[in-house]
Protein backbone atom coordinates (compact mmCIF):
# COMPACT_ATOMS: atom_id res chain seq x y z
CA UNK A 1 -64.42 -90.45 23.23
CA UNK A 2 -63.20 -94.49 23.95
CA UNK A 3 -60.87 -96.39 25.17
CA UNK A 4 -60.39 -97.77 21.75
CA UNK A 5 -60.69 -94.27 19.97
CA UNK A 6 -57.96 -93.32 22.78
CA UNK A 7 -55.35 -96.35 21.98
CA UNK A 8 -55.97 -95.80 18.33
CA UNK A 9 -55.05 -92.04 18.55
CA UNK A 10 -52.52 -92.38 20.96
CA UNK A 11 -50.27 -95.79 20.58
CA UNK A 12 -50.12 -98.85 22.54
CA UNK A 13 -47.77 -101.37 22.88
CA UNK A 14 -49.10 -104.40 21.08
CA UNK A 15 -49.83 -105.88 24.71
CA UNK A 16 -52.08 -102.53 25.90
CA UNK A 17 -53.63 -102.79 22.54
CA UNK A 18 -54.63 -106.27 22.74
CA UNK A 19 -56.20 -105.26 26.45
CA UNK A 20 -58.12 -103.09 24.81
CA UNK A 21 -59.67 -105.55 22.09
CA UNK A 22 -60.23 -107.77 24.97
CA UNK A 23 -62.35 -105.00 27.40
CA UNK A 24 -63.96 -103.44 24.11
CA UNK A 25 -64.68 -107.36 23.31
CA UNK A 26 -66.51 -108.52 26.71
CA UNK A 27 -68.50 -105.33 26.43
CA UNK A 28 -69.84 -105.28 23.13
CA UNK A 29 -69.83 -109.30 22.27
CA UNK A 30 -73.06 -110.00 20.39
CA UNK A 31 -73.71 -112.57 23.54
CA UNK A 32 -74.44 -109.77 25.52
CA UNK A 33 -76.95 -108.37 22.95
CA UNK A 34 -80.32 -108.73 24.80
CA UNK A 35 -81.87 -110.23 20.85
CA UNK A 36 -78.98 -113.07 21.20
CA UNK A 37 -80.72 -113.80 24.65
CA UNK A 38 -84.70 -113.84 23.49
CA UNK A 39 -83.12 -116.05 20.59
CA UNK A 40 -80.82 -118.63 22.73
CA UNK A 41 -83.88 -118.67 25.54
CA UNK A 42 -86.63 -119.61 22.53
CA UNK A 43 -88.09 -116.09 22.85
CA UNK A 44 -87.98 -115.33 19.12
CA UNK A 45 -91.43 -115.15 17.44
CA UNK A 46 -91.09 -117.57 14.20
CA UNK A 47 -90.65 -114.49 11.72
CA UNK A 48 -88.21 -113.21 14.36
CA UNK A 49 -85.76 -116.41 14.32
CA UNK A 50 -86.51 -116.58 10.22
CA UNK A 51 -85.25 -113.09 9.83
CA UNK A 52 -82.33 -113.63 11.92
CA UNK A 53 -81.67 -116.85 9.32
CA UNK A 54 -82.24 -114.89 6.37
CA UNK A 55 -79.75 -112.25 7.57
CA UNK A 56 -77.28 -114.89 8.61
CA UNK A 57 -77.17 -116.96 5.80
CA UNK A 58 -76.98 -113.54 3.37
CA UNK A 59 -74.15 -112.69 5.84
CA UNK A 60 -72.04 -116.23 5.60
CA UNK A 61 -72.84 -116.25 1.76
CA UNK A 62 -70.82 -113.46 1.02
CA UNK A 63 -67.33 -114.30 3.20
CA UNK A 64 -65.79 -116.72 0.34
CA UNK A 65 -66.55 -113.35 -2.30
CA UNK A 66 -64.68 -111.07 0.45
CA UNK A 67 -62.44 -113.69 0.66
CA UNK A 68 -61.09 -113.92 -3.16
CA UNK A 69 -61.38 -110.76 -3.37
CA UNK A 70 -58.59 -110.33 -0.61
CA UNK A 71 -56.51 -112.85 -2.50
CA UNK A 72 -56.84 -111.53 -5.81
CA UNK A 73 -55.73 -108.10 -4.59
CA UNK A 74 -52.61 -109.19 -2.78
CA UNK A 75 -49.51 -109.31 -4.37
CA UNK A 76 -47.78 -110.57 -1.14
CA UNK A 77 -46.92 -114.43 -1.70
CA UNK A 78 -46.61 -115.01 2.41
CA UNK A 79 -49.55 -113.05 3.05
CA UNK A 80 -51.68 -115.29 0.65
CA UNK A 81 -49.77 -118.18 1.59
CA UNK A 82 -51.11 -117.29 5.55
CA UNK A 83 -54.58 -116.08 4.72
């Protein structure tokens, strides 16, 4: 199916699995993405770039939520303590 669906089925030492992440990483990394490129070349129409605002800021407005949530749920003191 993938590499990754491979190493997830199959084991990996933590260094194979980290390989993995990295390859899977360099692939897929929103960079690549050929919107990121219209957007970091000035490509974007204006209702282009505002929609990709909209959807970021909706995005980063949520993380603290997610966040507390996390926290609230773990009982862990050192896991808190490191998050």
């Amino acid at each position: 199916m993938s590499d990754f669906h491979d190493a997830a089925r199959n084991g990996l030492s933590s260094s194979e699995f980290e390989a993995v992440l990295r390859q899977v990483g360099a692939e897929r990394y929103h960079n690549r993405h050929p919107f990121h490129h219209r957007m970091t070349s000035g490509a974007l129409s204006r209702t282009e770039m505002q929609a990709w605002a909209l959807n970021r800021y909706c995005y980063q407005a949520v993380i603290p939520r997610k966040d507390a949530m996390i926290l609230a749920h773990a009982q862990d003191p050192a896991f808190r303590a490191a998050w």
